[in-house]
C-alpha atoms as a PDB file:
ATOM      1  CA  UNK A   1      40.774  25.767 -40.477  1.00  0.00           C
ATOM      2  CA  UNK A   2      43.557  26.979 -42.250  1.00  0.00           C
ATOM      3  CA  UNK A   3      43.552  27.764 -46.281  1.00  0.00           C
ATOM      4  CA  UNK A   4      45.497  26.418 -49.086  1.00  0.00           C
ATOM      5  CA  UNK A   5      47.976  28.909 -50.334  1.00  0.00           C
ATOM      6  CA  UNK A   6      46.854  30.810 -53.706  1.00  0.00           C
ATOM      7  CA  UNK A   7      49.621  31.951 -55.849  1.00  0.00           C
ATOM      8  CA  UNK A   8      48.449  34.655 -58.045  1.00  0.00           C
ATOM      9  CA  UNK A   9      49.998  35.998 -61.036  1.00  0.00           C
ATOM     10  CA  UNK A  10      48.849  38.584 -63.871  1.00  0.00           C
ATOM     11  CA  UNK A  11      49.762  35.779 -66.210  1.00  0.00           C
ATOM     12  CA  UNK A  12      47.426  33.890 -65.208  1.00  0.00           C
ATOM     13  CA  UNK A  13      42.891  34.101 -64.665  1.00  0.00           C
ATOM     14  CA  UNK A  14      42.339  32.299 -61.367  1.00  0.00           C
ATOM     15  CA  UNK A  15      44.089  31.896 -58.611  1.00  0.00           C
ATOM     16  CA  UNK A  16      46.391  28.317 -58.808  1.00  0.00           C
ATOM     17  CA  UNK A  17      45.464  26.370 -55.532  1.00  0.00           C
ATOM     18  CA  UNK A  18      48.433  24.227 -54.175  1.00  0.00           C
ATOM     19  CA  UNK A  19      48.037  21.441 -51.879  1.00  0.00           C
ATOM     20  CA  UNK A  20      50.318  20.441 -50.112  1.00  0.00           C
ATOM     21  CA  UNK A  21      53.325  22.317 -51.282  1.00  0.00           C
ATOM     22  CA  UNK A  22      57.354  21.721 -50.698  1.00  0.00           C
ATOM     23  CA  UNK A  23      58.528  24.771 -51.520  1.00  0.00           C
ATOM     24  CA  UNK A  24      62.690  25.260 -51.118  1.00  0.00           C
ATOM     25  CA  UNK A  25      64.299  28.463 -52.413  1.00  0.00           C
ATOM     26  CA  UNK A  26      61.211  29.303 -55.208  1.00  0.00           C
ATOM     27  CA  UNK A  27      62.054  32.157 -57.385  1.00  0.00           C
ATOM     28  CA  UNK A  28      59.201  33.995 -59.100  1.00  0.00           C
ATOM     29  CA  UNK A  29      59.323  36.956 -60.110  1.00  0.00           C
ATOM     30  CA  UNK A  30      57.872  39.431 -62.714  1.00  0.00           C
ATOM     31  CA  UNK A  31      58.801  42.550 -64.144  1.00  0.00           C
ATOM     32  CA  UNK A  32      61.630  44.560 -65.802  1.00  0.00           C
ATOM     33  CA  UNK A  33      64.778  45.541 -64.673  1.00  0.00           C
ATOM     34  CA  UNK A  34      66.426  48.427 -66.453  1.00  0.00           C
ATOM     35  CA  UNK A  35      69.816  47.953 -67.156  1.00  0.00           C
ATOM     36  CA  UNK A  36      71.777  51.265 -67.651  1.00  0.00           C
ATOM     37  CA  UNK A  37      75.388  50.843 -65.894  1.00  0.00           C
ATOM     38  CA  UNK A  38      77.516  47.283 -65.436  1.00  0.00           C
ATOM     39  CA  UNK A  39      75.677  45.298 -63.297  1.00  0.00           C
ATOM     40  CA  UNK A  40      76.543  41.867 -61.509  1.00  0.00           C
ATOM     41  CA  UNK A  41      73.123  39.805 -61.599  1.00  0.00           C
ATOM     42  CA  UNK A  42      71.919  37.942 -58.199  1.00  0.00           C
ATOM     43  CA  UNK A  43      69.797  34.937 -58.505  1.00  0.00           C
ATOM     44  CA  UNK A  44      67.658  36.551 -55.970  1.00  0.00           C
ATOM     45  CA  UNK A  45      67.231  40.105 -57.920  1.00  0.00           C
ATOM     46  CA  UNK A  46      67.707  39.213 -61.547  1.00  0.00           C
ATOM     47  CA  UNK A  47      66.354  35.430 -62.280  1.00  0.00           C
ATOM     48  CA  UNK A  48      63.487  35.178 -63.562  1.00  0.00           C
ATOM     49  CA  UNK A  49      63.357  38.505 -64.645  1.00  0.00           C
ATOM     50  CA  UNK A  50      63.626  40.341 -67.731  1.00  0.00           C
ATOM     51  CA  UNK A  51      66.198  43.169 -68.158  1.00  0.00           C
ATOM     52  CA  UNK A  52      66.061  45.990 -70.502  1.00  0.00           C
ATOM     53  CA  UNK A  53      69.103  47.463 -71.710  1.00  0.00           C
ATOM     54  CA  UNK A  54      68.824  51.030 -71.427  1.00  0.00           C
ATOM     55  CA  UNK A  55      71.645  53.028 -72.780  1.00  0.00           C
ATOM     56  CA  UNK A  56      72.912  53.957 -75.716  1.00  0.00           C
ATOM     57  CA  UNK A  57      76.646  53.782 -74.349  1.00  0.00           C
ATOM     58  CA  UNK A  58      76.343  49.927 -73.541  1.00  0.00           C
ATOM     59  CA  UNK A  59      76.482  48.287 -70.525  1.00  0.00           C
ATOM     60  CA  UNK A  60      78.015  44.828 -69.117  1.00  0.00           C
ATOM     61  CA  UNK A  61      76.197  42.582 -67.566  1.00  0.00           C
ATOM     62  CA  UNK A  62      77.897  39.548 -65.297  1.00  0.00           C
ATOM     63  CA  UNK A  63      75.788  36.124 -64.672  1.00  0.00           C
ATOM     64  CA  UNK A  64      76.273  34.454 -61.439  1.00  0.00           C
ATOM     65  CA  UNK A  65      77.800  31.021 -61.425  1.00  0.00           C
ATOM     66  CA  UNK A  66      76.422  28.498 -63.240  1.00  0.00           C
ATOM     67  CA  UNK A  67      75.838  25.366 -60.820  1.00  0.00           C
ATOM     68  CA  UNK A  68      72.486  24.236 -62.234  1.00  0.00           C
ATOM     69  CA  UNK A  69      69.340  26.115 -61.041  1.00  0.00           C
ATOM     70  CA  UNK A  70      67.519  26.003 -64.292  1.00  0.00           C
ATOM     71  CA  UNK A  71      67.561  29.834 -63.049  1.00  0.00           C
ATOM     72  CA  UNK A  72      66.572  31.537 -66.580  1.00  0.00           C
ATOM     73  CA  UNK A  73      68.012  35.099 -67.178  1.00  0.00           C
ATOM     74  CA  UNK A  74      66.218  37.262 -70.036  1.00  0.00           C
ATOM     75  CA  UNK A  75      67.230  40.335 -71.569  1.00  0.00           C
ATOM     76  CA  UNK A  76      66.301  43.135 -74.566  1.00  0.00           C
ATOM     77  CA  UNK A  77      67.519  45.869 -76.060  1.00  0.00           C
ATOM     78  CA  UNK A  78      65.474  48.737 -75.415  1.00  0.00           C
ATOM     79  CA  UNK A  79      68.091  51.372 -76.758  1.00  0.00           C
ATOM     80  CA  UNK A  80      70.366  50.716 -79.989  1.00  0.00           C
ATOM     81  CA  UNK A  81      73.667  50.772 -78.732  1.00  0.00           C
ATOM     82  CA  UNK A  82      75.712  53.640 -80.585  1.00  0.00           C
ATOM     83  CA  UNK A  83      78.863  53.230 -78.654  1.00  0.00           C
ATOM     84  CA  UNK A  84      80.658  50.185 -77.047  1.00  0.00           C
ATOM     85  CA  UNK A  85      78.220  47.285 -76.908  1.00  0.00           C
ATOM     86  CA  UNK A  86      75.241  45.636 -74.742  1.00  0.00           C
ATOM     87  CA  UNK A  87      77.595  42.507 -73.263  1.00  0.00           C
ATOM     88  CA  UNK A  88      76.570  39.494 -71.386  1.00  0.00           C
ATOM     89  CA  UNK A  89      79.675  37.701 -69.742  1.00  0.00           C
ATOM     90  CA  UNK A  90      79.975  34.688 -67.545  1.00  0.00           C
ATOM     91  CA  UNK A  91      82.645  34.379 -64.684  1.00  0.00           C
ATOM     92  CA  UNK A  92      85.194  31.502 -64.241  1.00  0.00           C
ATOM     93  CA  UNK A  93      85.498  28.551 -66.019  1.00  0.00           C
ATOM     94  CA  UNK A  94      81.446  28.891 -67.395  1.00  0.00           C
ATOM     95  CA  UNK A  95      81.065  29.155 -71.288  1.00  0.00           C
ATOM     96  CA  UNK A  96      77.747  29.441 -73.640  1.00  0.00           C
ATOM     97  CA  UNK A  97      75.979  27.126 -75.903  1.00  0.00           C
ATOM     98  CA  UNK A  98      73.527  27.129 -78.081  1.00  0.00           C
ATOM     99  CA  UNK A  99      72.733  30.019 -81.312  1.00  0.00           C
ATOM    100  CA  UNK A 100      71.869  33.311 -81.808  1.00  0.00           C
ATOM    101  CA  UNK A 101      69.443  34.137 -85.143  1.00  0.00           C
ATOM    102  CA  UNK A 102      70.027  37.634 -86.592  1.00  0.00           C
ATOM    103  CA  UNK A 103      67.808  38.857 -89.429  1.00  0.00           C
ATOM    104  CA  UNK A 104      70.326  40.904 -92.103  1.00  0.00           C
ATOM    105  CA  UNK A 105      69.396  43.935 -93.098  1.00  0.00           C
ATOM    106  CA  UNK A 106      70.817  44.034 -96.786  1.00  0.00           C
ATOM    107  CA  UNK A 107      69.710  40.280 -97.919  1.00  0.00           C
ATOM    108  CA  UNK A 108      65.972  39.617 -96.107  1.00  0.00           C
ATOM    109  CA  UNK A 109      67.324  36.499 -94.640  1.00  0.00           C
ATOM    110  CA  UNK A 110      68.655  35.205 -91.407  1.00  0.00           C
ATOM    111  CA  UNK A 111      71.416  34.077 -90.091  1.00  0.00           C
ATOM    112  CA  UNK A 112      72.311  31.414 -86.654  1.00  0.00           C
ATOM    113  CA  UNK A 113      75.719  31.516 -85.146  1.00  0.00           C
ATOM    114  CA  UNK A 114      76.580  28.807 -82.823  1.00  0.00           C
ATOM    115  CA  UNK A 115      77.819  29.329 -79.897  1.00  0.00           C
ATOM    116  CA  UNK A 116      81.804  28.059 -79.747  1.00  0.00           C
ATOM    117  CA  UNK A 117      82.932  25.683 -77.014  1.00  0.00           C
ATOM    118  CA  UNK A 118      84.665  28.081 -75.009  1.00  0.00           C
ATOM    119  CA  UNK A 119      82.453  31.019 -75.944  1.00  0.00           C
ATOM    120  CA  UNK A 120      82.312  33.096 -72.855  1.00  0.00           C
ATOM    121  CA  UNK A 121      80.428  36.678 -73.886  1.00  0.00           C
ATOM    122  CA  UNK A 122      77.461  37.938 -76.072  1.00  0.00           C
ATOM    123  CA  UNK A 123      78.713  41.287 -77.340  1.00  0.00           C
ATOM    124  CA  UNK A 124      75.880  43.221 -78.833  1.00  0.00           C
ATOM    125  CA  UNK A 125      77.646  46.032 -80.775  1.00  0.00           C
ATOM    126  CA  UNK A 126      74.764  48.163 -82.090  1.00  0.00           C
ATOM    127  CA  UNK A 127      75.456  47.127 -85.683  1.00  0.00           C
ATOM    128  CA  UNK A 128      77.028  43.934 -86.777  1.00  0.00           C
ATOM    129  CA  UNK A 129      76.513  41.689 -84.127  1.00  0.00           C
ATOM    130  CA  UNK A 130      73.028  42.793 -82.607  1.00  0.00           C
ATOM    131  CA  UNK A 131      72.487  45.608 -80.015  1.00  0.00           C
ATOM    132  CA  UNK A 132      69.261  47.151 -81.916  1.00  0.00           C
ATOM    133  CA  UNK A 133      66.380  48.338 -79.614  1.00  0.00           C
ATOM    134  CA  UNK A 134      63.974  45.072 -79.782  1.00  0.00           C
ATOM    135  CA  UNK A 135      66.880  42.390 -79.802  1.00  0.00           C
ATOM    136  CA  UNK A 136      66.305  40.026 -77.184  1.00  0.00           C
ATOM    137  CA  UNK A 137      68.608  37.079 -75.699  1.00  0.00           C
ATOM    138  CA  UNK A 138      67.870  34.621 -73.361  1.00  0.00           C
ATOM    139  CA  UNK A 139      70.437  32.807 -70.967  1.00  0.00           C
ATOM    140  CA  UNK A 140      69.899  29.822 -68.726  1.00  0.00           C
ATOM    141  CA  UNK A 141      71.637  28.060 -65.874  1.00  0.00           C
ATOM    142  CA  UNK A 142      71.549  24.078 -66.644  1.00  0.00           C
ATOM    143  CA  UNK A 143      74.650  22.875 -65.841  1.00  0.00           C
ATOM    144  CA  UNK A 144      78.023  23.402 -63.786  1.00  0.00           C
ATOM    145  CA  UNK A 145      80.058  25.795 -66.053  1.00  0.00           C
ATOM    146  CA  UNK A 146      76.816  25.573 -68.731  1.00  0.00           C
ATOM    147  CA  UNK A 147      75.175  28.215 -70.073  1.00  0.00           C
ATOM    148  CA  UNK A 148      72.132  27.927 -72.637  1.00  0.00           C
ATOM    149  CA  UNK A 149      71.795  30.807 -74.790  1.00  0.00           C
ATOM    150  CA  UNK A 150      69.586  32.199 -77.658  1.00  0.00           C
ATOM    151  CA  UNK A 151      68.008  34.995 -79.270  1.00  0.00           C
ATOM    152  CA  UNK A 152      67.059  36.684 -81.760  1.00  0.00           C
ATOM    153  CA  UNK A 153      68.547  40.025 -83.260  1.00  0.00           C
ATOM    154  CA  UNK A 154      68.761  42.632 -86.176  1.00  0.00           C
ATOM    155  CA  UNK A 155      72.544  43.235 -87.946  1.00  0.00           C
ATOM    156  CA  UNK A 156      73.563  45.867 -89.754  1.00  0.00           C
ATOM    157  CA  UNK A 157      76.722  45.314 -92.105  1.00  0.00           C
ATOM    158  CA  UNK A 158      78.419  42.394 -92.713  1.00  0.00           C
ATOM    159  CA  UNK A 159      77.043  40.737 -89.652  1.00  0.00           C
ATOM    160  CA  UNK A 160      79.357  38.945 -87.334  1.00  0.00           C
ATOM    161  CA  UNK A 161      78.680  36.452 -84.141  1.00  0.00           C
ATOM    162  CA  UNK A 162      77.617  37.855 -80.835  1.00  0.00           C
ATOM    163  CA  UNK A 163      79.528  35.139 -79.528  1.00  0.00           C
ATOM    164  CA  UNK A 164      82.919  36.083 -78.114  1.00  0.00           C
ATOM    165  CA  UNK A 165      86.146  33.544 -76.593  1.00  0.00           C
ATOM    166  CA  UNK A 166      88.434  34.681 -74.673  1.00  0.00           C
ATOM    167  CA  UNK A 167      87.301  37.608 -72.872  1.00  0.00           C
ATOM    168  CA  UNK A 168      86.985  36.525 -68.851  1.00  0.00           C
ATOM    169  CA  UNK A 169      89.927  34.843 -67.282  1.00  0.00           C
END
């Protein structure tokens, strides 16, 4: 007699018995990615995964499509950036929403920019917009040309959005 699948995860204590599972195109995965030279992220590599930026140097880091997996993309800064910036840009006609809360360094408060309607990078700089080792954003696929975005980072400065227009064509 055959047995029920058992997924098993460290996340969770027991096993979690399915029955009678559809499955089409699941995507779970755990574990870190480091990021430490421009990389163009896969659904089938990256989703669901979280990736560490790793250099100092800053890296770029280029979503896939958005079309509406729900595919969730999650990324922190292990290294403070000291030279370009950490940036997260989408291709095509695809553009963020949602906010970004930085804590300021000079006033013990915190700050949430909104992402604009056409914004189409995060640019963590290392200083006023983010980019300091424990920053994390978060990115998600929920919509044709959508993009759901926030996080949390540090600013040094006068801190400015991580939320940048313009940049892809």
């Amino acid at each position: 007699m055959p047995q029920d699948p058992v997924i098993y995860s460290s996340n969770l204590q027991d096993g979690l018995r399915l029955t009678n599972p559809t499955l089409t195109s699941p995507v779970l995965q755990e574990g870190v990615i480091a990021i430490s030279a421009a990389t163009t992220l896969t659904a089938g590599t990256h989703a669901g995964r979280l990736m560490r930026f790793s250099t100092a140097a800053g890296v770029t880091v280029t979503l896939p499509a958005a079309t509406g997996t729900g595919n969730r993309y999650r990324f922190v800064v292990n290294t403070t950036v000291t030279s370009a910036a950490d940036i997260i840009a989408v291709v095509g006609d695809d553009s963020f929403f949602g906010n970004i809360f930085t804590s300021q360094d000079s006033a013990d408060t915190v700050v949430s920019w909104t992402a604009a309607a056409d914004s189409d990078q995060i640019s963590l700089n290392g200083t006023t917009t983010g980019g300091i080792a424990g920053d994390y954003i978060e990115v998600t696929d929920i919509a044709s040309d959508r993009w759901l975005a926030w996080g949390v980072t540090s600013g040094t400065g006068i801190e400015a959005t991580p939320f940048l227009t313009g940049q892809v064509s």
